[in-house]
Protein backbone atom coordinates (compact mmCIF):
# COMPACT_ATOMS: atom_id res chain seq x y z
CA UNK A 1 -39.63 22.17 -14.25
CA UNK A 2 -39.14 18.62 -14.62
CA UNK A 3 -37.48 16.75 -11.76
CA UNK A 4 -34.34 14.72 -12.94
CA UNK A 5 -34.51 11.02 -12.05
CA UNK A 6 -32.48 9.39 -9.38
CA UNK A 7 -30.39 7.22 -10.94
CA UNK A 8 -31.27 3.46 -9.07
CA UNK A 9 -34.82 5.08 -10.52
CA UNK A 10 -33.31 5.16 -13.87
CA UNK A 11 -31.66 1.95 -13.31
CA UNK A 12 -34.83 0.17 -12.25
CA UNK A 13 -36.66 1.50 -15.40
CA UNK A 14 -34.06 0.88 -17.60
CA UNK A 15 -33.78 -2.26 -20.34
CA UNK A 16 -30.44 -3.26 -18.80
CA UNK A 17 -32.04 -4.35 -15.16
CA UNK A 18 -32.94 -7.54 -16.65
CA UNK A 19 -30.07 -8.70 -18.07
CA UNK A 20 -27.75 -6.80 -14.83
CA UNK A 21 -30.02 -9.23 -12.46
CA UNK A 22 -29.59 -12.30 -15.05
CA UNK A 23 -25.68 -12.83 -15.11
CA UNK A 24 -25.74 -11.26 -11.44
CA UNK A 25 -28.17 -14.35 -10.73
CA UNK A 26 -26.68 -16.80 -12.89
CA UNK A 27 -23.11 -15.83 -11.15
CA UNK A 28 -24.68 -16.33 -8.04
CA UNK A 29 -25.80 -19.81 -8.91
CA UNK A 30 -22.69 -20.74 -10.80
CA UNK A 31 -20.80 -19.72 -7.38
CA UNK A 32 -23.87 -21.61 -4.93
CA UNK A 33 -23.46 -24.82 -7.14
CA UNK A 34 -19.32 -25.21 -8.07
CA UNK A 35 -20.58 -25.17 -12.13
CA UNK A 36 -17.68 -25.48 -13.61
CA UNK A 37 -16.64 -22.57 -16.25
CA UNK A 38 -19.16 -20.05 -15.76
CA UNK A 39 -17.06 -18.22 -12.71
CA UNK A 40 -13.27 -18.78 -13.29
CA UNK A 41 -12.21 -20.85 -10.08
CA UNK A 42 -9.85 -18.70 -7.76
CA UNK A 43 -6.29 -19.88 -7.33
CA UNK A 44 -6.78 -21.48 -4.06
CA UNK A 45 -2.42 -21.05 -3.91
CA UNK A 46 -2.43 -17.91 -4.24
CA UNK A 47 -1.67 -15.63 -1.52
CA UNK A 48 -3.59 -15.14 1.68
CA UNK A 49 -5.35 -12.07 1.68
CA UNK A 50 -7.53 -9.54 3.33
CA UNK A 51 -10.28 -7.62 2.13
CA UNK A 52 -11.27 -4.29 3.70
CA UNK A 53 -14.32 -2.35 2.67
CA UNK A 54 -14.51 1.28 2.20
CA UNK A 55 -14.33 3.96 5.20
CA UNK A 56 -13.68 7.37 5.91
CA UNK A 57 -9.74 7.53 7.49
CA UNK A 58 -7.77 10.33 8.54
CA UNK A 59 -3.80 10.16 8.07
CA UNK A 60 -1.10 12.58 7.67
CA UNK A 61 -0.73 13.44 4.07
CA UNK A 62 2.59 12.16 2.23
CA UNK A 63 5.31 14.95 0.91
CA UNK A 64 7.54 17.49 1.24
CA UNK A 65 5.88 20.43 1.97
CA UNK A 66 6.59 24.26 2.43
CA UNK A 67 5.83 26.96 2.99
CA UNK A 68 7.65 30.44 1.90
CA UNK A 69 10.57 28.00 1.27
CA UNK A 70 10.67 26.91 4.29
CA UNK A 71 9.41 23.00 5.57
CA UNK A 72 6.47 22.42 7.35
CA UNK A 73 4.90 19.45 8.61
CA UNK A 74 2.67 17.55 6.08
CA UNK A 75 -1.41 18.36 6.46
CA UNK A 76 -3.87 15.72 7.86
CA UNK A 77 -6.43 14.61 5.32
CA UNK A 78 -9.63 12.76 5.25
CA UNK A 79 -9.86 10.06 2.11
CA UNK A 80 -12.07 7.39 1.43
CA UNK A 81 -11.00 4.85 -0.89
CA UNK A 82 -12.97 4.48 -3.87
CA UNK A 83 -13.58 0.06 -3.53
CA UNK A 84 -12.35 -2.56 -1.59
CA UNK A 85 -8.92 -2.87 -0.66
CA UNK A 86 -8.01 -7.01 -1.55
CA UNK A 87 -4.75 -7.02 0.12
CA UNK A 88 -1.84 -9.58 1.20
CA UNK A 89 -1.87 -10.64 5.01
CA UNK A 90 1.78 -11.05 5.03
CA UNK A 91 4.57 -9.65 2.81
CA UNK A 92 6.12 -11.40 -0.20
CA UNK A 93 7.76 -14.11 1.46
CA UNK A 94 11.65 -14.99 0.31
CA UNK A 95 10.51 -18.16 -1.14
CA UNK A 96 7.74 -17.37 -2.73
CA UNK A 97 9.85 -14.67 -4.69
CA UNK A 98 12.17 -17.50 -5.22
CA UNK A 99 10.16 -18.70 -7.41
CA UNK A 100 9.64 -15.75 -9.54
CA UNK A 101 13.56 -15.60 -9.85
CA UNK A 102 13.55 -19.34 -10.52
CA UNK A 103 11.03 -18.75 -13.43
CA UNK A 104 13.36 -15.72 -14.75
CA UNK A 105 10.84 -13.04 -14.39
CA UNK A 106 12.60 -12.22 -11.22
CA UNK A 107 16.34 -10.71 -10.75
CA UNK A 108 18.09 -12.49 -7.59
CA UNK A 109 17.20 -10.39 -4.15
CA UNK A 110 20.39 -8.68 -2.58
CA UNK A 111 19.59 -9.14 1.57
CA UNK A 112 21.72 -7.16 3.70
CA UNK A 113 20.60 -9.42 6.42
CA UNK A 114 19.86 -13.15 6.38
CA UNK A 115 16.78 -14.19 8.46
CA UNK A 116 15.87 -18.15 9.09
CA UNK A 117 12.48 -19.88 8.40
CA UNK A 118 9.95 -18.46 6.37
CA UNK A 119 10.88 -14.82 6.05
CA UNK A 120 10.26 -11.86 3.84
CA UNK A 121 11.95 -11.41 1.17
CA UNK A 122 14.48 -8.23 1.61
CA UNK A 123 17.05 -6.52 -0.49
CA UNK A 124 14.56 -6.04 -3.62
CA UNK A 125 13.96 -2.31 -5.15
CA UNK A 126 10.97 -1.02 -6.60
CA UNK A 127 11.66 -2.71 -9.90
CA UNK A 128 12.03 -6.17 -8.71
CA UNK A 129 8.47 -5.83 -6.84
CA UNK A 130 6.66 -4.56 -9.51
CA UNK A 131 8.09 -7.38 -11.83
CA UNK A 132 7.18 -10.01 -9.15
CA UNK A 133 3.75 -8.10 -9.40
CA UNK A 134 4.04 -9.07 -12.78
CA UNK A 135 4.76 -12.36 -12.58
CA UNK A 136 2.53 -12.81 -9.86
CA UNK A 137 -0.55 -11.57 -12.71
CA UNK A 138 0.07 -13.94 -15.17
CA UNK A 139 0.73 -17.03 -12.84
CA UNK A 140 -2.34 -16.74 -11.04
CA UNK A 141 -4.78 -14.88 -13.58
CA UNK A 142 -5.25 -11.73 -11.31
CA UNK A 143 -4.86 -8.87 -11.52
CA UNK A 144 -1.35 -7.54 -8.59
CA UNK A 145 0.16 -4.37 -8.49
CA UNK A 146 1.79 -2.39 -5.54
CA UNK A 147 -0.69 -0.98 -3.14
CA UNK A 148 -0.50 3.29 -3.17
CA UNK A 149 0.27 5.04 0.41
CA UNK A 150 -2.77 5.66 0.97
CA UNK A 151 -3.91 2.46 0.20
CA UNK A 152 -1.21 1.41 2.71
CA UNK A 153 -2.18 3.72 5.43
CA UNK A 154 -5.40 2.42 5.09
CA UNK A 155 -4.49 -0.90 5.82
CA UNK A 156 -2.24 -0.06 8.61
CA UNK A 157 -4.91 1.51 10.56
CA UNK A 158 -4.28 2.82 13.87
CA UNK A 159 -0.64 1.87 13.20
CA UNK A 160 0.04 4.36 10.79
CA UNK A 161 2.90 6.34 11.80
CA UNK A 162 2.81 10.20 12.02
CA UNK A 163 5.61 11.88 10.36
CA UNK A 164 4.65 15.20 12.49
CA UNK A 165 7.90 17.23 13.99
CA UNK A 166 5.08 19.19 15.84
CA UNK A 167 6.69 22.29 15.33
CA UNK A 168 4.80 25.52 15.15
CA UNK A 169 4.37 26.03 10.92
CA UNK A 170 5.14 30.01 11.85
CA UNK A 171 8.84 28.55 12.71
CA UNK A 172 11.69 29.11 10.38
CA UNK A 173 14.25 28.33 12.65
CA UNK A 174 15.96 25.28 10.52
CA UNK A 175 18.30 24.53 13.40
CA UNK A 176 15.26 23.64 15.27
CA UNK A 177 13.69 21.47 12.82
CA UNK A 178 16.89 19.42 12.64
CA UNK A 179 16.33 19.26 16.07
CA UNK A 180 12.95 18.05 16.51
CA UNK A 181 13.87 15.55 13.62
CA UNK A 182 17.15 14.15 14.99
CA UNK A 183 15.31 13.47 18.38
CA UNK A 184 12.17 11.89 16.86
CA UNK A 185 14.59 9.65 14.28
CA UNK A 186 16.39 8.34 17.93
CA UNK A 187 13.30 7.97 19.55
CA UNK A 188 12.59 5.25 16.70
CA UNK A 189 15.68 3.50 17.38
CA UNK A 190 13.98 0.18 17.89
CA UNK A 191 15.07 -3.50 19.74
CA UNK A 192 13.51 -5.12 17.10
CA UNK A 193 16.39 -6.21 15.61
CA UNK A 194 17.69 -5.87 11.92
CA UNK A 195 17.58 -9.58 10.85
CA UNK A 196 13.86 -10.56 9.02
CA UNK A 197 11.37 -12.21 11.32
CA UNK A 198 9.46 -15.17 10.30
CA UNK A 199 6.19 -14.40 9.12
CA UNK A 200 3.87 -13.15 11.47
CA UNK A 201 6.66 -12.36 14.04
CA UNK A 202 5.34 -8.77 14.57
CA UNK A 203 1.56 -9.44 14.74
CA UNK A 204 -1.76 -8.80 13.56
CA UNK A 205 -3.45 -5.10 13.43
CA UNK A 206 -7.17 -4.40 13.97
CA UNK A 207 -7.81 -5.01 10.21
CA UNK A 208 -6.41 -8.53 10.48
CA UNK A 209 -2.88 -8.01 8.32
CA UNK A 210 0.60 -9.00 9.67
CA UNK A 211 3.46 -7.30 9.76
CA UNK A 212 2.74 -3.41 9.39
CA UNK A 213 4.82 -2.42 11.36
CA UNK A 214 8.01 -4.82 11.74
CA UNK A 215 11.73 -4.10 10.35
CA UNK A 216 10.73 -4.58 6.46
CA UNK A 217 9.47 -1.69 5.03
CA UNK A 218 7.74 -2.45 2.01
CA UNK A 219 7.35 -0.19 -1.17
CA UNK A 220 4.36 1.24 -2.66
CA UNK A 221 3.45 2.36 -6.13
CA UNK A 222 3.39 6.23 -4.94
CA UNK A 223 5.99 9.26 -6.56
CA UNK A 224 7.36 11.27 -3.21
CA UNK A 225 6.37 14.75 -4.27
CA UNK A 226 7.67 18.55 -3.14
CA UNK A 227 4.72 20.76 -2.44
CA UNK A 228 4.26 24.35 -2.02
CA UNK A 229 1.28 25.99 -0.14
CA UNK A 230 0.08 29.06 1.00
CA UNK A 231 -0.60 30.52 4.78
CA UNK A 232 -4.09 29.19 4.50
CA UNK A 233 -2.79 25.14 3.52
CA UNK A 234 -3.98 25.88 -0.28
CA UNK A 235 -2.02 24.29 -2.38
CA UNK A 236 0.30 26.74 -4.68
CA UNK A 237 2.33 24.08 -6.34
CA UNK A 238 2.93 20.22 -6.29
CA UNK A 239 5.95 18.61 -8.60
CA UNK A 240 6.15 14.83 -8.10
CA UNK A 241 9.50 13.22 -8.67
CA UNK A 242 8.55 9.65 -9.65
CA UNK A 243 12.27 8.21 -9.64
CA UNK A 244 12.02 8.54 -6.02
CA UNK A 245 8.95 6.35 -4.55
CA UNK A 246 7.17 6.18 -0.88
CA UNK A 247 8.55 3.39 1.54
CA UNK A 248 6.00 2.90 4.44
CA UNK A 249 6.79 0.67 7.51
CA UNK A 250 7.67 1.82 11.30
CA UNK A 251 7.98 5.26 9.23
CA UNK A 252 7.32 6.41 6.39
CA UNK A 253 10.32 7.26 3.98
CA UNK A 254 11.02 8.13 0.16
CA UNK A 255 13.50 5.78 -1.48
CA UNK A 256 15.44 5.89 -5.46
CA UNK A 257 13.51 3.45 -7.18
CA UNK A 258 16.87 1.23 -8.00
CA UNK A 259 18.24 0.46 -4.12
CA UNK A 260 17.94 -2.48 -2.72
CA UNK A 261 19.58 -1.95 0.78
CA UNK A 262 18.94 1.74 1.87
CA UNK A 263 21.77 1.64 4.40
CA UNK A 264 24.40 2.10 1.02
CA UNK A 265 22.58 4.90 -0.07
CA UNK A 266 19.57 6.58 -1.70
CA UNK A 267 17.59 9.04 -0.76
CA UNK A 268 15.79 8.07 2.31
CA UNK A 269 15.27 10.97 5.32
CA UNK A 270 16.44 9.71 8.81
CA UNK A 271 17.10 6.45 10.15
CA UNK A 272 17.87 4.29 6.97
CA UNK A 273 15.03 1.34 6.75
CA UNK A 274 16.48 -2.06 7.82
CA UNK A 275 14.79 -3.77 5.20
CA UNK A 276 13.21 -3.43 1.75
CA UNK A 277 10.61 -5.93 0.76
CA UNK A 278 6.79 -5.65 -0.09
CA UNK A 279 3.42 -7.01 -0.45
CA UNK A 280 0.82 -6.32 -2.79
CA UNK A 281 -2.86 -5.30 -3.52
CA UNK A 282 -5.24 -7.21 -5.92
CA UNK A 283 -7.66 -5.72 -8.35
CA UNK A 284 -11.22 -7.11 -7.31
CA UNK A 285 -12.66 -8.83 -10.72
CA UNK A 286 -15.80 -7.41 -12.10
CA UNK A 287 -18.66 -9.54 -10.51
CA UNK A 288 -16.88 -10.14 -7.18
CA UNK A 289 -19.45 -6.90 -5.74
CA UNK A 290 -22.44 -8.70 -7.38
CA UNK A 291 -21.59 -11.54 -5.73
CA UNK A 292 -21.01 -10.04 -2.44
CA UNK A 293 -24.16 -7.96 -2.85
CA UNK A 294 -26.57 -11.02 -3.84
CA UNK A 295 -25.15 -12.92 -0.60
CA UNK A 296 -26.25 -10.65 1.70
């Protein structure tokens, strides 16, 4: 039987090596010596960002879940994501959003509560981020877009809240979930305050990005879903209800797409969020990994 080839064996045979190591070189080059055109200059005023390479991380699944009708606490999972993660360091500020608003891509923010200096911007729904997002794209030549929850969970690191009630899954007692719920929502009860921080206010995590987990809660691309499983955690079924997406912050919560201030309504569990703002993930462009490959 013949043996299949590996594939950097294939690769390294292959016609296309030649021309893969040309533009990677002449990229490299272009980069090394400032030529101007061949590498499209970045938009040294765009945001500030972080970039965090792929790793195996463990965090509590998002979701409703249940099991024989009756709610149980979400599963842990293992993920990995699948490239970099290019994300902001600090959350949409309010006058950088301005000046979406000002350039009428943007409707006007709604916020509950007024901060002073450079804050977030708060009292935006799903819509207005993604059109900022938008915006955001076209001004700079990039490629924006709301991270996921995972991607966010990711970022947040160790910081990550659990949504775990801890219960035993074998108990149907409701009244005790409500329980275990109502004293974990007043154990979050926070002196943090409700007006938006400057910038920074709430520090730095271990992966270098502001603001994880301060009184905005920022929204994320992800549908909150209902899901169904088994005795043995197999999934049975999963229906995703994509009007309603995933808030993360000091907890995680699902939100309607269309509020702006969760305190007049939607569909958040708990502890209403103080604030709704965001921050956003950027798409690496295609020869950013041969240029970080060829530098090392």
């Amino acid at each position: 039987m013949t043996a299949l080839a590996h594939p950097i064996d294939r690769l390294r045979n292959s016609v296309a090596l030649p021309a893969i190591l040309l533009v990677a070189g002449a990229l490299l080059i272009g980069a090394q010596l400032d030529l101007p055109g061949l590498i499209p200059a970045p938009d040294t005023n765009g945001p500030e960002t972080v970039t965090l390479v792929p790793a195996d991380f463990t965090y509590r699944a998002e979701g409703h879940f249940l099991r024989n009708g009756n709610p149980i606490d979400a599963p842990m999972v293992t993920a990995r994501l699948d490239a970099p993660l290019v994300i902001m360091k600090y959350q949409v500020s309010a006058a950088d959003y301005a000046a979406c608003v000002a350039d009428g891509a943007c409707a006007p923010a709604e916020p509950r509560n007024i901060g002073v200096g450079d804050v977030p911007v708060t009292g935006v729904n799903y819509d207005d981020a993604t059109a900022y997002a938008a915006w955001l794209s076209a001004k700079t030549g990039q490629d924006w877009a709301l991270p996921t929850d995972r991607q966010w969970a990711f970022a947040a690191g160790k910081g990550f809240a659990d949504d775990a009630l801890g219960l035993d899954d074998g108990n149907t007692n409701p009244a005790e979930r409500w329980l275990a719920n109502y004293e974990k929502e007043a154990a979050r009860e926070s002196d943090a305050g409700r007006l938006p921080l400057a910038l920074g206010s709430f520090g730095i995590n271990e992966n270098g990005i502001a603001d994880m987990g301060g009184n905005v809660w920022e929204w994320t691309q992800t549908c909150h879903r209902r899901v169904h499983v088994d005795a043995d955690g197999a999934v049975l079924s999963e229906v995703p209800a994509c009007t309603i997406k995933v808030l993360d912050g000091q907890h995680r919560t699902p939100m309607s797409f269309f509020i702006r201030d969760a305190k007049s309504g939607g569909c958040s569990v708990g502890i209403p969020p103080d604030n709704l703002g965001f921050r956003l993930v950027r798409q690496q462009t295609w020869y950013e990994p041969l240029l970080d490959y060829f530098r090392v």
